[in-house]
Protein backbone atom coordinates (compact mmCIF):
# COMPACT_ATOMS: atom_id res chain seq x y z
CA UNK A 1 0.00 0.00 0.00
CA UNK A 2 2.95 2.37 1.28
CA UNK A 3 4.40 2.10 -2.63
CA UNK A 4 0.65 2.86 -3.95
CA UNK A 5 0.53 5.81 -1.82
CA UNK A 6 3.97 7.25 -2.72
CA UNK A 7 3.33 7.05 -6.74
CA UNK A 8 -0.41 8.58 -6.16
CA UNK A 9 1.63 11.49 -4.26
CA UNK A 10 3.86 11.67 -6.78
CA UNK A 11 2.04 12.23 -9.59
CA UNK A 12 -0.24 14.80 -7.76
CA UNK A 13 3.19 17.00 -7.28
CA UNK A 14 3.88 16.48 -10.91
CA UNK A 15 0.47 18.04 -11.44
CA UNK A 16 0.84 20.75 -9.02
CA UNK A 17 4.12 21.64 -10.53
CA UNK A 18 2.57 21.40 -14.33
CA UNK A 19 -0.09 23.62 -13.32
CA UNK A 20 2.40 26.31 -11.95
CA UNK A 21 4.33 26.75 -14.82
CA UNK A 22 3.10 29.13 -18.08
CA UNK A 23 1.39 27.53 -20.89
CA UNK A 24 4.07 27.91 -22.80
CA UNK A 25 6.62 26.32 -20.74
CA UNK A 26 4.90 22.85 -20.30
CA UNK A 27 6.48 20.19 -22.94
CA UNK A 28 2.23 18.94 -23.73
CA UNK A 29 3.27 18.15 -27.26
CA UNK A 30 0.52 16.14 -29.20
CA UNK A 31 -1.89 16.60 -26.37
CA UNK A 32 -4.45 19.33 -26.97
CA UNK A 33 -4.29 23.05 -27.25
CA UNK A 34 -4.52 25.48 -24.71
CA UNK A 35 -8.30 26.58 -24.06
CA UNK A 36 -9.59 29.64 -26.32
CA UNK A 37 -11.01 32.55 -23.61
CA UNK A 38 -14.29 31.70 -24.97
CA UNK A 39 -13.78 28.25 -24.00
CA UNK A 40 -13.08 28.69 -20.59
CA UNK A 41 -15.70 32.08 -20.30
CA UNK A 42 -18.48 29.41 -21.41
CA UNK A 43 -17.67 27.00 -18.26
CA UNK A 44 -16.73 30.04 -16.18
CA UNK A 45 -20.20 30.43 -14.73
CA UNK A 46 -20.12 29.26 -11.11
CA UNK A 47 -21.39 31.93 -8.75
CA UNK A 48 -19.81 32.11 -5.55
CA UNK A 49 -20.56 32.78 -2.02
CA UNK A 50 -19.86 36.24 -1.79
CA UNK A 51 -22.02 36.34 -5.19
CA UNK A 52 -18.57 36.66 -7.45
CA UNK A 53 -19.86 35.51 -11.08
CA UNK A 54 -23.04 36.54 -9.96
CA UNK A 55 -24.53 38.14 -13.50
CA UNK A 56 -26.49 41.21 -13.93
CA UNK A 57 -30.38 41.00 -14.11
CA UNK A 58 -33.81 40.65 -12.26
CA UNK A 59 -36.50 38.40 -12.50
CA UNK A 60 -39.93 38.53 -10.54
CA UNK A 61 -41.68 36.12 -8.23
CA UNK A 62 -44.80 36.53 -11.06
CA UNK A 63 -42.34 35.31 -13.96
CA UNK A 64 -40.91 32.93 -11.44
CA UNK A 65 -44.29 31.24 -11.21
CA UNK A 66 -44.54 31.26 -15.36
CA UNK A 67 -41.43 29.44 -15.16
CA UNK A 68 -41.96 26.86 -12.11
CA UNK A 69 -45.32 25.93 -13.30
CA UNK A 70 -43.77 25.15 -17.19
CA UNK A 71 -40.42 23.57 -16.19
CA UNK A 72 -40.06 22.73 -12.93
CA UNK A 73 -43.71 21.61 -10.97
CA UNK A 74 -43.37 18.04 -12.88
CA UNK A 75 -40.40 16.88 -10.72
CA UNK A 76 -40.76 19.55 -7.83
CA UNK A 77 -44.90 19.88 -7.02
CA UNK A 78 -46.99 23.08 -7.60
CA UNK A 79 -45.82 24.40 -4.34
CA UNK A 80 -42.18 22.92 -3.95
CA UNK A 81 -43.78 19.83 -1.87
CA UNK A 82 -41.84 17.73 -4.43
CA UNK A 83 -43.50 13.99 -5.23
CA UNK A 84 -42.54 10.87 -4.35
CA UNK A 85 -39.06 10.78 -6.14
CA UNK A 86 -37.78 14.14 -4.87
CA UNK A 87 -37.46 15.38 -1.66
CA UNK A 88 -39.37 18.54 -0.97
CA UNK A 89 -38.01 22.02 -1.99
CA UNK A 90 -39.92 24.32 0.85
CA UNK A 91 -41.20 23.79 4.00
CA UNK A 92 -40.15 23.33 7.62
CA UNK A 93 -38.65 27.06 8.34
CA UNK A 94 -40.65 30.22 10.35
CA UNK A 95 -40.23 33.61 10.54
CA UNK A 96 -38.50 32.69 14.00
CA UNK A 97 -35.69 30.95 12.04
CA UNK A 98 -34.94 33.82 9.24
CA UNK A 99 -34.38 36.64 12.85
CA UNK A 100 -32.07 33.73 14.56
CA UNK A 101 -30.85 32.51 10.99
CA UNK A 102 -30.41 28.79 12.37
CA UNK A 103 -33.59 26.80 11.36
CA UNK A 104 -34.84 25.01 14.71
CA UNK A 105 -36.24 21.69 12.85
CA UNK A 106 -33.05 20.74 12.03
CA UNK A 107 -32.39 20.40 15.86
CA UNK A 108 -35.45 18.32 15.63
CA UNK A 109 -35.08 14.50 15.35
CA UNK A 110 -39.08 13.87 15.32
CA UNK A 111 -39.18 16.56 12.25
CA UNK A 112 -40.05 14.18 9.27
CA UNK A 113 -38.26 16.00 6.49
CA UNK A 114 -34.85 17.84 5.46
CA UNK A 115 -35.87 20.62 2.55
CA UNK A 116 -34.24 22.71 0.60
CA UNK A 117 -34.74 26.14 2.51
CA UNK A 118 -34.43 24.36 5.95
CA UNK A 119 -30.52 23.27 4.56
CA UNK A 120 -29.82 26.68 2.43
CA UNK A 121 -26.87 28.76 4.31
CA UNK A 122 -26.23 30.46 0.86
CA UNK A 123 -28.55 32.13 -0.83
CA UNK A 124 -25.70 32.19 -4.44
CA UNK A 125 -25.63 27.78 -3.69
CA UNK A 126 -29.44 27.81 -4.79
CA UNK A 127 -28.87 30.45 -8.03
CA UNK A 128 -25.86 28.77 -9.33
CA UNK A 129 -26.99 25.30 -9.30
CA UNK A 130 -30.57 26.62 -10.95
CA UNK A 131 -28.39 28.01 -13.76
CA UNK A 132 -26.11 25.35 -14.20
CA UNK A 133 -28.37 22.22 -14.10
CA UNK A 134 -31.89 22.33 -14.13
CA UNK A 135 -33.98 21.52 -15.54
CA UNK A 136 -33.01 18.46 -15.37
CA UNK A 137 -34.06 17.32 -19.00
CA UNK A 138 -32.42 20.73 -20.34
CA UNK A 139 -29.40 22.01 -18.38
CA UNK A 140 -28.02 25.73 -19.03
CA UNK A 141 -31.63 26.47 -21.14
CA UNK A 142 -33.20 28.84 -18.69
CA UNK A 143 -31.96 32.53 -19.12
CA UNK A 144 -30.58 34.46 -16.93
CA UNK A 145 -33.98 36.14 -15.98
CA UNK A 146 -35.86 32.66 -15.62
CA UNK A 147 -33.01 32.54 -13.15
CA UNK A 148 -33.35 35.12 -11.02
CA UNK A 149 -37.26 34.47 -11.15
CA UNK A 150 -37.32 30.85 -10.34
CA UNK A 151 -35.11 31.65 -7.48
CA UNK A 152 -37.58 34.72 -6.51
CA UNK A 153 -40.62 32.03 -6.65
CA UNK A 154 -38.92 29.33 -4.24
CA UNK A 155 -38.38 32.23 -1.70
CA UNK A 156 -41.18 33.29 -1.96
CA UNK A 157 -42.88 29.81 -1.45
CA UNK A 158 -40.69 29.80 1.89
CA UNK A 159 -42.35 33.07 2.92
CA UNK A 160 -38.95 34.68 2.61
CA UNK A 161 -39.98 37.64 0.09
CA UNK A 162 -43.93 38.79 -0.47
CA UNK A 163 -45.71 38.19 -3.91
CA UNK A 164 -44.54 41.11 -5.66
CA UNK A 165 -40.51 41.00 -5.07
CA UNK A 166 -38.07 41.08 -7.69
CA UNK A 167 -35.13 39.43 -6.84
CA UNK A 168 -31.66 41.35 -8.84
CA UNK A 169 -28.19 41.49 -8.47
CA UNK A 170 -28.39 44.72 -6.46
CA UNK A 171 -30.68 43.43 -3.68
CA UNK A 172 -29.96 39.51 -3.76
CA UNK A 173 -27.45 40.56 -0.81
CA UNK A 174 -29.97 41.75 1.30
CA UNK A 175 -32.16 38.88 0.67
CA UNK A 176 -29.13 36.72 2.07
CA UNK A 177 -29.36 38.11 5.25
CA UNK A 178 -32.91 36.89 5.60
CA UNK A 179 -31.91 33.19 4.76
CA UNK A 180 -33.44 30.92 7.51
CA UNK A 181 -30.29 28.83 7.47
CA UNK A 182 -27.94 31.72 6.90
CA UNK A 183 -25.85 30.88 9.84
CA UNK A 184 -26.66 27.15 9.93
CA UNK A 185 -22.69 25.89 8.74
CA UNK A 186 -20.78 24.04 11.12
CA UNK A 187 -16.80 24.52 11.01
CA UNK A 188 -15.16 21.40 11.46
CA UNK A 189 -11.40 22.55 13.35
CA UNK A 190 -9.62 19.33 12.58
CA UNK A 191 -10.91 19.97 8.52
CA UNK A 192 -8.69 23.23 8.16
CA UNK A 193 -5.86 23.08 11.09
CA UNK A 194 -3.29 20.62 11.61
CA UNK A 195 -3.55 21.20 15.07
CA UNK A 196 -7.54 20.38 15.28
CA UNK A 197 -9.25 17.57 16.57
CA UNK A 198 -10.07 15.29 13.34
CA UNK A 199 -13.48 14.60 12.53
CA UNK A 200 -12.80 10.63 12.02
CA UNK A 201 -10.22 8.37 14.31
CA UNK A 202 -7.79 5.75 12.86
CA UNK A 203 -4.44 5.39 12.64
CA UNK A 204 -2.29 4.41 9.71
CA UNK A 205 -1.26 0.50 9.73
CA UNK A 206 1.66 -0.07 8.57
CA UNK A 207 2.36 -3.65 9.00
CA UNK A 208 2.15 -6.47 6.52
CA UNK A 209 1.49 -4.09 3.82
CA UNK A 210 1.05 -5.04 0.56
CA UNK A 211 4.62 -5.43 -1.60
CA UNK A 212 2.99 -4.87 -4.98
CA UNK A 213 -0.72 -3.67 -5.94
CA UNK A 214 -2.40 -4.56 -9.24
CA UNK A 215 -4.33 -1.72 -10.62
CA UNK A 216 -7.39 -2.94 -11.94
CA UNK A 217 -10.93 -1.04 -12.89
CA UNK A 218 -12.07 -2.57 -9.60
CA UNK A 219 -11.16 -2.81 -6.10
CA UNK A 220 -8.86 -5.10 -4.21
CA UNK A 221 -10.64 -7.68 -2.15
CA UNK A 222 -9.03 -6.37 1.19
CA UNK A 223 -10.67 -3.02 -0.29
CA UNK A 224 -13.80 -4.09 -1.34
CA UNK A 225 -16.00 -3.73 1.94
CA UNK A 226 -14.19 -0.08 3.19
CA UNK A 227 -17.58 1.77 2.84
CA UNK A 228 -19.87 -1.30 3.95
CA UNK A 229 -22.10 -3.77 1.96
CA UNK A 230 -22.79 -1.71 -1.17
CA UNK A 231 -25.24 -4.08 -2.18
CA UNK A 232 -27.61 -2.95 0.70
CA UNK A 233 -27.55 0.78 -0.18
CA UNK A 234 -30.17 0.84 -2.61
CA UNK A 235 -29.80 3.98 -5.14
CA UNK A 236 -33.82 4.36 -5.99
CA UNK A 237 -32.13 6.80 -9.05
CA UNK A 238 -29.83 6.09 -11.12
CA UNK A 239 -28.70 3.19 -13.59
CA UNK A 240 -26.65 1.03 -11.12
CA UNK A 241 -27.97 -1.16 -8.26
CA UNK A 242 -24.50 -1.75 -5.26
CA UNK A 243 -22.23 -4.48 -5.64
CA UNK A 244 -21.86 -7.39 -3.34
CA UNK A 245 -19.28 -5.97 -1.21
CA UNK A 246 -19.15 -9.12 1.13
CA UNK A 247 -18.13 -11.28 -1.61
CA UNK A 248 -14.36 -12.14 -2.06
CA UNK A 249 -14.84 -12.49 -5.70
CA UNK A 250 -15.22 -9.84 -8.62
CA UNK A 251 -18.72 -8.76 -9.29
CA UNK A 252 -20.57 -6.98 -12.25
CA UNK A 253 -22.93 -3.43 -11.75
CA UNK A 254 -26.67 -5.07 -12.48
CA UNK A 255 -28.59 -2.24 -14.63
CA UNK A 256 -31.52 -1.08 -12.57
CA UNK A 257 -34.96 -2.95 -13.72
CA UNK A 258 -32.42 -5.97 -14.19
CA UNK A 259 -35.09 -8.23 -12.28
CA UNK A 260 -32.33 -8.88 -9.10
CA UNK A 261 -30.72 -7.18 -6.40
CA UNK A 262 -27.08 -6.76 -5.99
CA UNK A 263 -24.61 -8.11 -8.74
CA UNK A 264 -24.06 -11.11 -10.39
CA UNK A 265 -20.80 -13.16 -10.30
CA UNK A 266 -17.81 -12.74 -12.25
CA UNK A 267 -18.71 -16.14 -13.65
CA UNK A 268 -21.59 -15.31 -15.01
CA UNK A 269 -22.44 -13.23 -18.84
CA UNK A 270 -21.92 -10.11 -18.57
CA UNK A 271 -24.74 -7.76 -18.49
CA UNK A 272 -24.33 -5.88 -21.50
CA UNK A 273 -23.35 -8.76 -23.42
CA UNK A 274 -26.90 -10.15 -23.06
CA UNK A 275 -28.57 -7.17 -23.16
CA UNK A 276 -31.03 -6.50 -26.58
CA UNK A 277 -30.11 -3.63 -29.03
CA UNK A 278 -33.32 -2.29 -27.62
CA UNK A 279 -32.35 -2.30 -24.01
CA UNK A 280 -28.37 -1.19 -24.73
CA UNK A 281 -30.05 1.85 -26.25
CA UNK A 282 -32.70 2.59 -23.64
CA UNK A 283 -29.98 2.89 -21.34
CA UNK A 284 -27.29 4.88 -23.47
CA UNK A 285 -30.40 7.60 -23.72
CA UNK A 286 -31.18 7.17 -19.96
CA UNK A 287 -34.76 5.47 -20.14
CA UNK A 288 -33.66 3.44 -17.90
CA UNK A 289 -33.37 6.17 -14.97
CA UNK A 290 -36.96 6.43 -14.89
CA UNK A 291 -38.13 3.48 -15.91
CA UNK A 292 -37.63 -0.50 -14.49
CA UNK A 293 -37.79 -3.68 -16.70
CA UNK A 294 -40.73 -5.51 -13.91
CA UNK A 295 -40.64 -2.29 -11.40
CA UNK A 296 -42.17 1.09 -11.65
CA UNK A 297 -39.46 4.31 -10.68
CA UNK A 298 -40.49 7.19 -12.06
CA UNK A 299 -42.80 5.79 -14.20
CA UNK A 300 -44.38 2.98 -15.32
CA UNK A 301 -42.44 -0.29 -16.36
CA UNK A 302 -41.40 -1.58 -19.46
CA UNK A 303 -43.39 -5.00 -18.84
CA UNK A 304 -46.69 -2.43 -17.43
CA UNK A 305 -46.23 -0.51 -20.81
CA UNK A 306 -45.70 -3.43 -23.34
CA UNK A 307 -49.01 -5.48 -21.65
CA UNK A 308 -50.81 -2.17 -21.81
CA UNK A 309 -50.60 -1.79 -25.88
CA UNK A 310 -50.37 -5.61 -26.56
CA UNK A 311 -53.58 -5.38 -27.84
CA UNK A 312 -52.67 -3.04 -30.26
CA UNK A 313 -49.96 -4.98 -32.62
CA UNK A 314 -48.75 -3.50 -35.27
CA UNK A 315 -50.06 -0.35 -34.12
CA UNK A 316 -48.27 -0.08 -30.68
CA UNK A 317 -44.68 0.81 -32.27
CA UNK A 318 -45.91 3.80 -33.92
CA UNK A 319 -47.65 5.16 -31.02
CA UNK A 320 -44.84 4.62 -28.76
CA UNK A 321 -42.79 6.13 -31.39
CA UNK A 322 -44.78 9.00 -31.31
CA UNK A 323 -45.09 9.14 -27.10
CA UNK A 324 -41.25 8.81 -26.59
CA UNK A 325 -40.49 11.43 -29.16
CA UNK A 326 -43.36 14.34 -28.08
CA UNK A 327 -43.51 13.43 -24.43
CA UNK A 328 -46.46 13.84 -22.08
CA UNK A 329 -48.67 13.17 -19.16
CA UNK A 330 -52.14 11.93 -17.58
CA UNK A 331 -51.78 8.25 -18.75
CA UNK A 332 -49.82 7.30 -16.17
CA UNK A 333 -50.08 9.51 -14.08
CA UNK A 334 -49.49 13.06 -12.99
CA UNK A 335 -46.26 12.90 -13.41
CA UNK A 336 -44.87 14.13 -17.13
CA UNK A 337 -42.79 12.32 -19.17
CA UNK A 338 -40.49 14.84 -21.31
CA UNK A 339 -40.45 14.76 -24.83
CA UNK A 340 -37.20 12.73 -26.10
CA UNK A 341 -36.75 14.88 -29.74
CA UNK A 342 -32.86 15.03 -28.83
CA UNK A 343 -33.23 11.21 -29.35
CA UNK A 344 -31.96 9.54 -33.20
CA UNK A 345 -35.58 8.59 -34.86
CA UNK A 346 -33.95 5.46 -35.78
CA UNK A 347 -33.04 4.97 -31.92
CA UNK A 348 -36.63 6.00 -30.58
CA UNK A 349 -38.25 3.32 -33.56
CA UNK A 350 -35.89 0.38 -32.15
CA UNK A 351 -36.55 1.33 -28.64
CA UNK A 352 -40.51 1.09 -29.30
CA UNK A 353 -40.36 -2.57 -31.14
CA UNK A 354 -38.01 -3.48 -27.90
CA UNK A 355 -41.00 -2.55 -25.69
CA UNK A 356 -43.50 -3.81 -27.75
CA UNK A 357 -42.38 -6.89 -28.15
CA UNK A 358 -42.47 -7.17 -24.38
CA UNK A 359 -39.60 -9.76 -24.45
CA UNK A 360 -37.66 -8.06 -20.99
């Protein structure tokens, strides 16, 4: 381990010292080209704490309403009470909490729910990630009014700013100091001092270390189990169910909707090996994030929507052609599905005859 450790610090010096020298002085030949200013101005757009990168421009809690009910209320509820895949936005702070600006239900073990506003120290935290990430479908599509006005509607949900507000760069500083979490961080001494009190205890083992260490794309077995049995810590989003931790042997990711829990052996095929075309593309264009082979996540199941249109035959491909590629809602559910026009027509066709032919 002790020869692992010194080549990992080794290589992070060499990239300390790379990044200290000019451009023009590091020997990169072959590899790249230096980053154009507009390059790096178009992922330049993190807004900081003290609201540095913070751009000009308003946006009311009217528009922000416009927005929230378009883009947002699908995943989030009308009022930021979320459904049952995200957790809620607002709720859970008082007018008490924005005058002490420490919110009191997080003291409170019996208090069902952790929102949004009840964790928010930073007011810039909740702008920036609006900007660069939501909605989730469309990243980086919402201008920077829609911004400022989606931001402006969630405070306002929290009872933080009245009906008319406009939120702006010129008073989003004063609407900081209003945050019911605004002095809710915690500083962690042994974090940022050598001479603190760590926030974890261990000491370093140094006996019967390993003499040489195979890097692989997976773990060691004396590594495997460091965070626990992965296997048991369901993800309820995302592609990837935990591996068996506990097992000595090498294990394969199982694809969500997979019909199991855990992994498979090393032994066995390999997932993607015995996947369909139909199921190797509903994954590469993230169906499979909402949707489960036999289970219902997000929405309905491949196996709930192939026996729904079985009647249908011939006709079922083109309407699920037509309901991947425009999107919607109310069959389902209230939940909407977004339309998938980003998607290769040739990719959406071969997805529909894999779920019509119901063979999961």
């Amino acid at each position: 381990m002790s020869r692992w450790v010194d080549m990992k610090y080794t290589l992070i010096a060499a990239a300390l010292v790379a990044l200290a020298l000019p451009v023009e002085a590091q020997n990169f030949s072959g590899l790249g080209r230096p980053a154009t200013p507009a390059e790096v101005k178009a992922w330049d757009i993190d807004v900081r704490p003290d609201f540095t990168g913070l751009p000009p421009g308003k946006g009311s809690v009217a528009k922000g309403q416009e927005v929230w009910e378009a883009k947002c209320e699908s995943c989030h509820g009308t009022f930021g009470e979320s459904n049952e895949v995200f957790t809620p936005i607002v709720g859970g702070t008082t007018k008490a909490d924005m005058k002490e600006g420490r919110v009191a239900n997080l003291r409170n073990e019996a208090y069902p729910q952790r929102t949004t506003l009840m964790k928010l120290s930073t007011l810039s935290t909740l702008w920036d990630y609006i900007n660069r990430a939501m909605p989730w479908n469309a990243p980086k599509t919402l201008t920077t009014e829609e911004v400022y006005a989606v931001v402006a509607y969630i405070l306002h949900l929290g009872d933080i700013v009245p009906a008319d507000f406009v939120l702006s760069d010129e008073n989003i500083r004063e609407v900081q100091k209003t945050l019911p979490n605004r002095d809710g961080k915690v500083f962690f001494p042994g974090m940022w001092s050598v001479k603190g009190k760590p926030d974890v205890q261990g000491s370093a083992c140094m006996t019967n270390c390993k003499t040489e260490v195979k890097i692989t794309s997976t773990l060691p077995d004396y590594a495997r189990n460091a965070h626990g049995q992965l296997a048991e810590q369901m993800r309820i989003i995302g592609p990837f169910r935990g591996a068996d931790t506990l097992s000595p042997s090498r294990a394969q990711f199982v694809p969500i909707g997979s019909g199991t829990t855990g992994v498979k052996a090393a032994s066995a095929a390999p997932v993607q090996s015995a996947a369909s075309a139909g199921l190797k593309l509903a994954q590469q264009h993230a169906c499979m994030a909402c949707h489960g082979l036999n289970n219902k996540l997000v929405g309905p199941s491949m196996a709930d929507i192939a026996k729904k249109y079985a009647d249908k035959k011939g006709e079922a491909i083109a309407y699920l052609t037509g309901r991947i590629k425009a999107g919607g809602s109310g069959i389902w559910g209230t939940v909407p599905m977004p339309a998938q026009a980003h998607v290769p027509d040739a990719d959406i066709r071969a997805i529909a005859e894999w779920i019509a032919a119901g063979r999961f």
